[in-house]
N, C-alpha and C. Protein backbone atom coordinates (compact mmCIF):
# COMPACT_ATOMS: atom_id res chain seq x y z
N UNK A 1 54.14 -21.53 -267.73
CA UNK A 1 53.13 -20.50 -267.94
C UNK A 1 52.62 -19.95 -266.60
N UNK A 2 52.41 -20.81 -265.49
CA UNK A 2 51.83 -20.92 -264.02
C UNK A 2 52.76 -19.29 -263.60
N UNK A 3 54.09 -19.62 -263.80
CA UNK A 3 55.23 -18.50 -263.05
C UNK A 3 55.15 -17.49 -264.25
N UNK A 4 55.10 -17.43 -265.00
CA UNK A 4 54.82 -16.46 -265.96
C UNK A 4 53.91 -15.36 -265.31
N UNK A 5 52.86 -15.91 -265.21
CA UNK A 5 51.41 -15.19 -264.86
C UNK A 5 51.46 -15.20 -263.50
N UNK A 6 52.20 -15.89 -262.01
CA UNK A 6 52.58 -14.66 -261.05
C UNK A 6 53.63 -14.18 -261.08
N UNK A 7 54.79 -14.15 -261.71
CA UNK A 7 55.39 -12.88 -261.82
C UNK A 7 54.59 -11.66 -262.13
N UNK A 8 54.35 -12.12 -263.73
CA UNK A 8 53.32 -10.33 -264.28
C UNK A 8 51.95 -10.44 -263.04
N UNK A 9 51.73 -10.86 -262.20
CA UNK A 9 50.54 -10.47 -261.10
C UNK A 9 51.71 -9.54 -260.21
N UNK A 10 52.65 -10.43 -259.88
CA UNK A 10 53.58 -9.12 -258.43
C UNK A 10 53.46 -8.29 -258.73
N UNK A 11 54.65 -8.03 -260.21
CA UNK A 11 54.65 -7.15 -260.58
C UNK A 11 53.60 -5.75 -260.87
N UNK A 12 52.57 -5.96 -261.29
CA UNK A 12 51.06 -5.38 -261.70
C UNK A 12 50.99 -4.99 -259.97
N UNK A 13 51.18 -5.78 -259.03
CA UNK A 13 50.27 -5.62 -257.48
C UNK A 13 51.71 -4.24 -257.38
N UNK A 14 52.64 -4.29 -257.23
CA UNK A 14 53.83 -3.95 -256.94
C UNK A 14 53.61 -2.28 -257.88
N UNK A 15 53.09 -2.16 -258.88
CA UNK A 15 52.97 -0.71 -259.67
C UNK A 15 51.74 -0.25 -258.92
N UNK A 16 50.65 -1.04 -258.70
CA UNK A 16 49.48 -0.83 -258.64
C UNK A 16 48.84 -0.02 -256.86
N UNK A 17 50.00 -0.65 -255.85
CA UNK A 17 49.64 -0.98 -254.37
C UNK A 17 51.08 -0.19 -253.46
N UNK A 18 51.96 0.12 -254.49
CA UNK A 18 52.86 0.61 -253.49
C UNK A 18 52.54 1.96 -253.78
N UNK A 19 54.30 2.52 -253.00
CA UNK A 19 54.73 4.27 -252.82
C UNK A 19 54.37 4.57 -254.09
N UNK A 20 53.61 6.07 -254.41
CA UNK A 20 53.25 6.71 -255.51
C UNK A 20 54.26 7.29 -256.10
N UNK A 21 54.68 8.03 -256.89
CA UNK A 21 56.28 8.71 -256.93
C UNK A 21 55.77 10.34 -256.85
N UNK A 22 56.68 11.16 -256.48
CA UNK A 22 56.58 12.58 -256.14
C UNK A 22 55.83 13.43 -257.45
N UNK A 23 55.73 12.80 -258.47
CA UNK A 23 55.36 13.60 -259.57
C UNK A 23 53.71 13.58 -259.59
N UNK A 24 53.38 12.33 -259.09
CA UNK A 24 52.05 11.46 -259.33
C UNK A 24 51.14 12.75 -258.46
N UNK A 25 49.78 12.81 -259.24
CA UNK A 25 48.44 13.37 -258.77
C UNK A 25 48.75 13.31 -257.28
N UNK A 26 48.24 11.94 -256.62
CA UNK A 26 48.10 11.70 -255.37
C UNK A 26 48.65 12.07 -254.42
N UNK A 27 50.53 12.14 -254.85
CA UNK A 27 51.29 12.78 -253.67
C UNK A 27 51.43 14.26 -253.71
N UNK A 28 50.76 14.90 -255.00
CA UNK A 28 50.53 16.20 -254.56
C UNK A 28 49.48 17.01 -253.99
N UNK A 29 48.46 15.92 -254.19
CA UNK A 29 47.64 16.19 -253.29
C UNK A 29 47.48 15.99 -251.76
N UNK A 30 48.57 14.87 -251.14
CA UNK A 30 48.91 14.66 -250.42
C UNK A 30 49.88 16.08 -249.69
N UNK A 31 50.83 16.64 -250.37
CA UNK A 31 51.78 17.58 -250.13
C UNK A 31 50.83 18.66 -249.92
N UNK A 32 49.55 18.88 -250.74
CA UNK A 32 48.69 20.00 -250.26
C UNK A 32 48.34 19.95 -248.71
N UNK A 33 47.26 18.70 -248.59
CA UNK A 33 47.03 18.56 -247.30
C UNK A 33 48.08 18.55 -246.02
N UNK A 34 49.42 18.39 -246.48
CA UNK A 34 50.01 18.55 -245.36
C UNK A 34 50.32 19.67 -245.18
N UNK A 35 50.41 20.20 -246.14
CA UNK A 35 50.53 21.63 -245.72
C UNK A 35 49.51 22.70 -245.39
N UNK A 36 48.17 22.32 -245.75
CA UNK A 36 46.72 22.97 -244.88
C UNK A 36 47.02 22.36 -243.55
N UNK A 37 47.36 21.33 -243.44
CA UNK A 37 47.58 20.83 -241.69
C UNK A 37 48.31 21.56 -240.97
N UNK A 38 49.64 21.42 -241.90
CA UNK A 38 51.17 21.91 -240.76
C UNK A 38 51.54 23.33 -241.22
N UNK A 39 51.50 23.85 -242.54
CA UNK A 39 51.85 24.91 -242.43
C UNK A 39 51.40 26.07 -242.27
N UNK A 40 49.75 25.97 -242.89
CA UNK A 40 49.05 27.30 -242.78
C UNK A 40 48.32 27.01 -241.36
N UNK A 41 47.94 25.47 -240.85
CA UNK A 41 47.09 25.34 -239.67
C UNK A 41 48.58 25.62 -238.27
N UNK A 42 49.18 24.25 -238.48
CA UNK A 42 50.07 24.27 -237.20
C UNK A 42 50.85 25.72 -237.20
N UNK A 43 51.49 25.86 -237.82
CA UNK A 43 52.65 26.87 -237.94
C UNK A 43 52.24 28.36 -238.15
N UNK A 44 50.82 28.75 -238.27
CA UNK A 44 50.13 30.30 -238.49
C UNK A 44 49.21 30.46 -238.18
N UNK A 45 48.66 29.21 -236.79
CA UNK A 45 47.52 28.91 -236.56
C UNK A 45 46.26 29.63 -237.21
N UNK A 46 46.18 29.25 -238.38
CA UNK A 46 44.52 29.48 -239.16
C UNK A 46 44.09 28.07 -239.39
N UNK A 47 43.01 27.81 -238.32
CA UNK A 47 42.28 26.67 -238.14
C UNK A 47 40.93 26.63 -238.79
N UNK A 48 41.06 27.68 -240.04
CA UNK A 48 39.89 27.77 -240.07
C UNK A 48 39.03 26.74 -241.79
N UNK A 49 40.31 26.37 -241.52
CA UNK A 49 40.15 25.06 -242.58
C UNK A 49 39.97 23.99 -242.17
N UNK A 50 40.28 23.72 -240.96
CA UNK A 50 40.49 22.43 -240.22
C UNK A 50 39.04 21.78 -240.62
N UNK A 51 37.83 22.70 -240.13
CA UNK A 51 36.91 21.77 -240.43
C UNK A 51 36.74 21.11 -241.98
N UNK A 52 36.87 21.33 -242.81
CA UNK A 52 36.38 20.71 -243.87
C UNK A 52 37.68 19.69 -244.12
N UNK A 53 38.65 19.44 -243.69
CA UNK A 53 39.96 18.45 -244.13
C UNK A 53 40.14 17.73 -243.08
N UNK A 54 39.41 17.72 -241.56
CA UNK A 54 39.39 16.67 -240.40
C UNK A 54 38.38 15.86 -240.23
N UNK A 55 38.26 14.94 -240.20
CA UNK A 55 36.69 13.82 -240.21
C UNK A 55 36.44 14.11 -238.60
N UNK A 56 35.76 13.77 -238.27
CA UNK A 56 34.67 14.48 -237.37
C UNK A 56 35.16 12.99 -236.27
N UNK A 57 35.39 11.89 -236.49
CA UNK A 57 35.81 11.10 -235.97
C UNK A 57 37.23 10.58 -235.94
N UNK A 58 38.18 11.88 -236.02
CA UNK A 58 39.52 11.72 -235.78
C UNK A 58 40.33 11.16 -234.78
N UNK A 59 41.07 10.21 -234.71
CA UNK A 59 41.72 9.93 -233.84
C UNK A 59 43.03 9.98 -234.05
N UNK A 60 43.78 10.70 -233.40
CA UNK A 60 45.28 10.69 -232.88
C UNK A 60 45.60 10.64 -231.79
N UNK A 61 46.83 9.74 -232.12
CA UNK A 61 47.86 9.16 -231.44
C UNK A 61 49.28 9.34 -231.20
N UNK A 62 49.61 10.05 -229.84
CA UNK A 62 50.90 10.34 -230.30
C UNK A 62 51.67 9.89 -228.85
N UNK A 63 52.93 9.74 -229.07
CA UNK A 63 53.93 8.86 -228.33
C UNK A 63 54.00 10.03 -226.81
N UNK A 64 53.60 11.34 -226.60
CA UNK A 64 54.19 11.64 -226.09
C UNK A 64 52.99 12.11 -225.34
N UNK A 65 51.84 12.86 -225.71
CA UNK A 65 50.87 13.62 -225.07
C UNK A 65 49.28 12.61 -225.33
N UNK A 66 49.21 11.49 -225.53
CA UNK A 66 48.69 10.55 -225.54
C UNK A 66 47.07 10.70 -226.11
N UNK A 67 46.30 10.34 -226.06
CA UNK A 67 44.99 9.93 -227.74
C UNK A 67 44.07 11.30 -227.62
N UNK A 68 43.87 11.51 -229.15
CA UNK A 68 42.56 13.23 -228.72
C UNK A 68 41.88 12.46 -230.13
N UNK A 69 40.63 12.25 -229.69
CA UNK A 69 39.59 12.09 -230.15
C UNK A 69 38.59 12.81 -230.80
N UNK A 70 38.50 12.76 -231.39
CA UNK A 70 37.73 13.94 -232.15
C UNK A 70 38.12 14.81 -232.97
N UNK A 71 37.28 15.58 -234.06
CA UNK A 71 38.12 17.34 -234.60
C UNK A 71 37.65 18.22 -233.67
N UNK A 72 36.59 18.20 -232.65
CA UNK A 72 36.60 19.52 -232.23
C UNK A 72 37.99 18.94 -230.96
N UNK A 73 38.13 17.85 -230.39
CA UNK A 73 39.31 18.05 -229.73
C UNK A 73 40.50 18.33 -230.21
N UNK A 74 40.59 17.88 -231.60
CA UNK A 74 42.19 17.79 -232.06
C UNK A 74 42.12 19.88 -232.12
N UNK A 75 41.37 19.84 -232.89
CA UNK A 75 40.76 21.22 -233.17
C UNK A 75 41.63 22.30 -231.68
N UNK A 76 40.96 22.01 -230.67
CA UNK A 76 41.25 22.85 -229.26
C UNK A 76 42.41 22.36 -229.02
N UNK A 77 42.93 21.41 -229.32
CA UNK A 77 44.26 20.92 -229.09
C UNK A 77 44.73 21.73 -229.52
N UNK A 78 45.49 21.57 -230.97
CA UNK A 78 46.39 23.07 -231.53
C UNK A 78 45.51 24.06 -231.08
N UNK A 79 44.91 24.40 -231.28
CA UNK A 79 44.53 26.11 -230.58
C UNK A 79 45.02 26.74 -229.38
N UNK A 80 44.82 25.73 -228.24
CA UNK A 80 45.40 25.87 -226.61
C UNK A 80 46.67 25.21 -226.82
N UNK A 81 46.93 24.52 -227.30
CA UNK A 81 48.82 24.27 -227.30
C UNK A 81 49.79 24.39 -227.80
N UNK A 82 49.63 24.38 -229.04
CA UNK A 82 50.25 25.10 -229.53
C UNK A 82 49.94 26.45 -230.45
N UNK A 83 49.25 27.14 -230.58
CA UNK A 83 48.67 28.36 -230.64
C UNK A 83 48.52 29.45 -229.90
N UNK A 84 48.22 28.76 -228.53
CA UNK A 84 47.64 29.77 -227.76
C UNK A 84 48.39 29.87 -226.54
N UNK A 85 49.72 29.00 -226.69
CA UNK A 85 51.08 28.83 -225.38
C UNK A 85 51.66 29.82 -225.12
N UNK A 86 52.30 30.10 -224.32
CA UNK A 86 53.70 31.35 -224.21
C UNK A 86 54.89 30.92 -225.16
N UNK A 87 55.34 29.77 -226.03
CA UNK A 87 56.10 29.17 -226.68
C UNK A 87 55.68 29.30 -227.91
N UNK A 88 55.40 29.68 -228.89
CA UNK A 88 55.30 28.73 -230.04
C UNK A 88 55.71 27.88 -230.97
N UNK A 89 55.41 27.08 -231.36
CA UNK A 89 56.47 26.00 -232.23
C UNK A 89 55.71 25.58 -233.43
N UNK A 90 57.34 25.40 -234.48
CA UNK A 90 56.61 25.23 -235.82
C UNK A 90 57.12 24.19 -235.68
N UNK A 91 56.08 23.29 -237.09
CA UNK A 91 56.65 22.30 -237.46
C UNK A 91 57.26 22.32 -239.44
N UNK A 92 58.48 21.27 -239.55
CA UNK A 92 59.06 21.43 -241.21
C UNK A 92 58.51 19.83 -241.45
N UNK A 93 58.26 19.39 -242.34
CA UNK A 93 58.32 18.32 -243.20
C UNK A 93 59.92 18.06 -243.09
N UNK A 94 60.95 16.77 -242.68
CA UNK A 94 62.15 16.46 -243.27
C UNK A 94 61.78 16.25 -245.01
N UNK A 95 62.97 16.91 -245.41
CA UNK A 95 62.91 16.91 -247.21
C UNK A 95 63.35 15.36 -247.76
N UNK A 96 62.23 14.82 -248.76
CA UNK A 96 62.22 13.54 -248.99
C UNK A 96 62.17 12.59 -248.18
N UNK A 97 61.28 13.32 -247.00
CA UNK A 97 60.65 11.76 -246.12
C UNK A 97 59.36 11.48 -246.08
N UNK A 98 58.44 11.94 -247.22
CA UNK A 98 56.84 12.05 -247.10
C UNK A 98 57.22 10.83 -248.11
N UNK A 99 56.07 9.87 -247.76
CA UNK A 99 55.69 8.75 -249.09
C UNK A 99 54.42 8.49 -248.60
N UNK A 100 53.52 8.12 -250.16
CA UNK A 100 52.05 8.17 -249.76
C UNK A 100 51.91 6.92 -250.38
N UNK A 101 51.40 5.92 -249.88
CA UNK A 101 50.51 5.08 -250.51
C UNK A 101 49.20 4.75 -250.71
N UNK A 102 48.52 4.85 -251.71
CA UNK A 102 47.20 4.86 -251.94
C UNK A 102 46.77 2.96 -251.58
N UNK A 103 44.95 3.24 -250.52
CA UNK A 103 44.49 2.48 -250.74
C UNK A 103 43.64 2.23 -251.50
N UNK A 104 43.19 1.23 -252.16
CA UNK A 104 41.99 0.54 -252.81
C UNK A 104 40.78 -0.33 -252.34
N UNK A 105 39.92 -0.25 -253.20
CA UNK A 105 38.79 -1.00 -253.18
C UNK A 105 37.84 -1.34 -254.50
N UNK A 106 37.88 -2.96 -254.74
CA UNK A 106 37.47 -2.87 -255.78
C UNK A 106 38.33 -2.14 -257.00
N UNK A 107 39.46 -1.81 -257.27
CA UNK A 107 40.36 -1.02 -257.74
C UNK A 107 39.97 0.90 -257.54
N UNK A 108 39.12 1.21 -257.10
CA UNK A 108 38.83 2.34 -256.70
C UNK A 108 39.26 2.50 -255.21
N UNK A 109 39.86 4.10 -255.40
CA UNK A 109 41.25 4.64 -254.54
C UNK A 109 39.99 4.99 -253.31
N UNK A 110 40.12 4.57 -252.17
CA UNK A 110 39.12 5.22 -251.38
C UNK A 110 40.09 6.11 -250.10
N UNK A 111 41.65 5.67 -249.90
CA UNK A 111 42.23 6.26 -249.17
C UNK A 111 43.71 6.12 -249.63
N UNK A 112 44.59 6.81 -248.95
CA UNK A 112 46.19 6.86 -248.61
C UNK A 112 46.62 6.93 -247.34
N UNK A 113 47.65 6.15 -247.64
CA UNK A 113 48.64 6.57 -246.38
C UNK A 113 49.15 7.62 -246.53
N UNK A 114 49.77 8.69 -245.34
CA UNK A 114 51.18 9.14 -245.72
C UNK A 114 51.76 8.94 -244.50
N UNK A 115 52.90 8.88 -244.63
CA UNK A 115 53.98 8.37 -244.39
C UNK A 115 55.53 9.30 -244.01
N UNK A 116 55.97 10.03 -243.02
CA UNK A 116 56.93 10.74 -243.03
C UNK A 116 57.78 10.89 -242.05
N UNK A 117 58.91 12.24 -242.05
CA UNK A 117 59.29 12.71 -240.80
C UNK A 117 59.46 13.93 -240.48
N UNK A 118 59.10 14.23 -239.49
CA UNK A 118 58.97 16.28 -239.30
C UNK A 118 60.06 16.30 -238.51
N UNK A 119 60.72 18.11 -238.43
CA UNK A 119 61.50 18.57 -236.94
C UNK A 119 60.27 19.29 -237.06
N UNK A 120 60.41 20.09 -235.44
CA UNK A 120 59.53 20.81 -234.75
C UNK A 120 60.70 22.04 -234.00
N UNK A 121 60.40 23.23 -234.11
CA UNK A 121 61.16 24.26 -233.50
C UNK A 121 60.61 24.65 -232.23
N UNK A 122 60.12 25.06 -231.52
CA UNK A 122 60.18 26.11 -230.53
C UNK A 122 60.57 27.62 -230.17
N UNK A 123 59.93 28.77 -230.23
CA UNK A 123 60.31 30.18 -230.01
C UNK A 123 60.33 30.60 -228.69
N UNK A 124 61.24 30.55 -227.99
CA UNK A 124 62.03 30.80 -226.52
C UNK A 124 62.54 32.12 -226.74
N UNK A 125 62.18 33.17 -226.15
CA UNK A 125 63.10 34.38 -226.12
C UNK A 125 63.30 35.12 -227.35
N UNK A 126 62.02 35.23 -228.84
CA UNK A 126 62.45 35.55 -229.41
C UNK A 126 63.38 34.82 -230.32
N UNK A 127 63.73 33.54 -230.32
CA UNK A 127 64.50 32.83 -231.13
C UNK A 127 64.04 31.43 -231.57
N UNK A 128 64.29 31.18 -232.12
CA UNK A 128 64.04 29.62 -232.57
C UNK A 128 64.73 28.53 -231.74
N UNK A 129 64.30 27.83 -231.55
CA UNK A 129 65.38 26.62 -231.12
C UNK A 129 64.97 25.09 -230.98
N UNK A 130 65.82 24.21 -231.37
CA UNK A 130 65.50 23.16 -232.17
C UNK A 130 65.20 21.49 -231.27
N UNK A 131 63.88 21.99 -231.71
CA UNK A 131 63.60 20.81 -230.90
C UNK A 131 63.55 18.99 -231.28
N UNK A 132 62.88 18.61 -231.47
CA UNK A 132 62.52 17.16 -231.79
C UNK A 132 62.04 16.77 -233.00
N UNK A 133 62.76 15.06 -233.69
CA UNK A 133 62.66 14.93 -235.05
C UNK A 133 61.35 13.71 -234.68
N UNK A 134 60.38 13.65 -235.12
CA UNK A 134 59.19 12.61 -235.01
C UNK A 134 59.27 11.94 -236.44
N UNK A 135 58.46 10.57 -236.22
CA UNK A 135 58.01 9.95 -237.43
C UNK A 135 56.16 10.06 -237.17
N UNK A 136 55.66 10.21 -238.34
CA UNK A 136 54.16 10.79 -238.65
C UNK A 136 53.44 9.68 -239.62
N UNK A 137 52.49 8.98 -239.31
CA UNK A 137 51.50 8.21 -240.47
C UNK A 137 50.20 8.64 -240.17
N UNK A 138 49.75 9.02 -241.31
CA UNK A 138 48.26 9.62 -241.43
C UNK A 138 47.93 8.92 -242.47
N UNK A 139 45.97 8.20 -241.74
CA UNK A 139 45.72 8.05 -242.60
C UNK A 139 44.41 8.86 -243.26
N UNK A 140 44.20 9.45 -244.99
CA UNK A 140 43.63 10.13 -244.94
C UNK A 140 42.56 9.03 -246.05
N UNK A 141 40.98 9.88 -245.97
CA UNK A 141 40.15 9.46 -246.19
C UNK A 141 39.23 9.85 -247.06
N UNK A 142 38.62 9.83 -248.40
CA UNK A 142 37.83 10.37 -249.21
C UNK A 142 35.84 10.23 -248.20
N UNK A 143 35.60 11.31 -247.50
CA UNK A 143 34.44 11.78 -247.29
C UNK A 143 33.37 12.35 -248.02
N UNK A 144 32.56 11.77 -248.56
CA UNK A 144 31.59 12.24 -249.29
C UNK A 144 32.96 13.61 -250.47
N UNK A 145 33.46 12.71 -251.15
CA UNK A 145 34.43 12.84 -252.39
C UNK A 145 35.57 13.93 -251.84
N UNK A 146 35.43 14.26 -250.26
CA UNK A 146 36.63 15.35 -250.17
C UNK A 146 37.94 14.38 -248.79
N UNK A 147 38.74 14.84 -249.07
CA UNK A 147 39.70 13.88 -248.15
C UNK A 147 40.05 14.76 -246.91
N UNK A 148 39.50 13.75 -245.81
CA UNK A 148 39.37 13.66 -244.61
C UNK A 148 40.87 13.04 -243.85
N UNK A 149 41.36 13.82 -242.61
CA UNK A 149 42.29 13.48 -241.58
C UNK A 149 41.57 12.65 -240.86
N UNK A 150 41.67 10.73 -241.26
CA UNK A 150 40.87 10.30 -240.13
C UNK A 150 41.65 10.01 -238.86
N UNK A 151 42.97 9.21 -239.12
CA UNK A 151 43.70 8.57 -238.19
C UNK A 151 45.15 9.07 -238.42
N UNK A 152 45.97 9.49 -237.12
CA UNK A 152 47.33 9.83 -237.44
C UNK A 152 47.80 9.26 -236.13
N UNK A 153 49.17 8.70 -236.46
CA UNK A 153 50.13 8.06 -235.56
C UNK A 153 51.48 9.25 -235.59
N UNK A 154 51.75 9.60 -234.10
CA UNK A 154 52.85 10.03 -234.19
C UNK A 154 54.07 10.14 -233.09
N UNK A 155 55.48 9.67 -233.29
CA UNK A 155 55.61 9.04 -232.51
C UNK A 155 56.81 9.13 -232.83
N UNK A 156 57.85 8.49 -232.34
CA UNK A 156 59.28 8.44 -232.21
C UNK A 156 60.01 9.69 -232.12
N UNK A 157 59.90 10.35 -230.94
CA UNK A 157 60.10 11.99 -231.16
C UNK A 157 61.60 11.87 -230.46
N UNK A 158 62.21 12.24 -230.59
CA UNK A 158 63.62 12.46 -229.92
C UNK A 158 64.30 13.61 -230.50
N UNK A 159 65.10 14.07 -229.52
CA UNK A 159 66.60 15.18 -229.99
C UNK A 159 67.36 15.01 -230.99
C-alpha cells in the first residue's frame, strides 16, 4: 500500500510541478509576454509597455554584456542598444524551444519559469544577417495580480 501511495504522489507532483503543454492557459500567456518583450518591445522598439510587464527590481543577466539592474536600466538598455544603434537587431523565438513551468505556493501559482532559445539578426547595409543562437530563462512574477519580468538569465550565445 506504502508504494502504491508514492507512486500516485510522483505521479500527481509530476502533472502538477512540471512543463505545462502548449495548449495550457499558462503557456499562452507566457507566449503573450514574450512577445510584448521581444516582438513588439525588442524588435519595433515600443517600450511603452515595458513599464507595466517589468518589476521595478529586475535583474538580468547575460553571458556577454554582463548584469543591468533595474527596469529603468533594462528599460535604457534596449532603447540605447539596441534601438537607438546604427545596427539594428531583431530577435525570433527558435520554434518549439519555449517551455514554461509554473511555480507554486501553498498550491497557488505565484510564478513561472520560461525556458527557451532565440536567434538574433542584425541589419548591416540594409540587409539582415545572422547572428547568434542564445539560451533564455525568465523568471516571471504575479505583482499585485499582473505578471512581472523579475529575473532573466541569458546566455550561451554562439554562431
Amino acid at each position: 500500500m506504502r508504494k502504491i501511495q508514492i507512486i500516485l504522489f510522483l505521479m500527481i507532483s509530476q502533472i502538477m510541478f512540471s512543463q505545462v503543454k502548449n495548449t495550457d492557459d499558462l503557456y499562452k500567456t507566457a507566449k503573450k509576454l514574450d512577445s510584448l518583450i521581444f516582438d513588439v518591445g525588442f524588435n519595433t522598439c515600443d517600450l511603452s509597455h515595458y513599464d507595466s510587464i517589468v518589476s521595478d527590481d529586475l535583474e538580468f543577466y547575460h553571458d556577454k554584456g554582463g548584469i543591468t539592474s533595474g527596469k529603468a536600466a533594462f528599460i535604457a538598455s534596449i532603447r540605447n542598444n539596441i534601438c537607438g544603434g546604427p545596427n539594428k537587431v531583431k530577435r525570433e523565438l527558435v520554434p518549439g524551444s519555449m517551455k514554461i513551468y509554473p511555480l507554486y505556493n501553498n498550491n497557488v501559482l505565484y510564478a513561472f519559469i520560461q525556458e527557451g532559445e532565440h536567434d538574433f539578426a542584425e541589419l548591416y547595409n540594409g540587409k539582415w544577417n545572422k547572428g547568434s543562437r542564445a539560451k533564455f530563462t525568465i523568471l516571471w512574477i504575479l505583482e499585485d495580480r499582473e505578471w512581472k519580468m523579475k529575473r532573466v538569465l541569458s546566455y550561451d550565445h554562439h554562431l
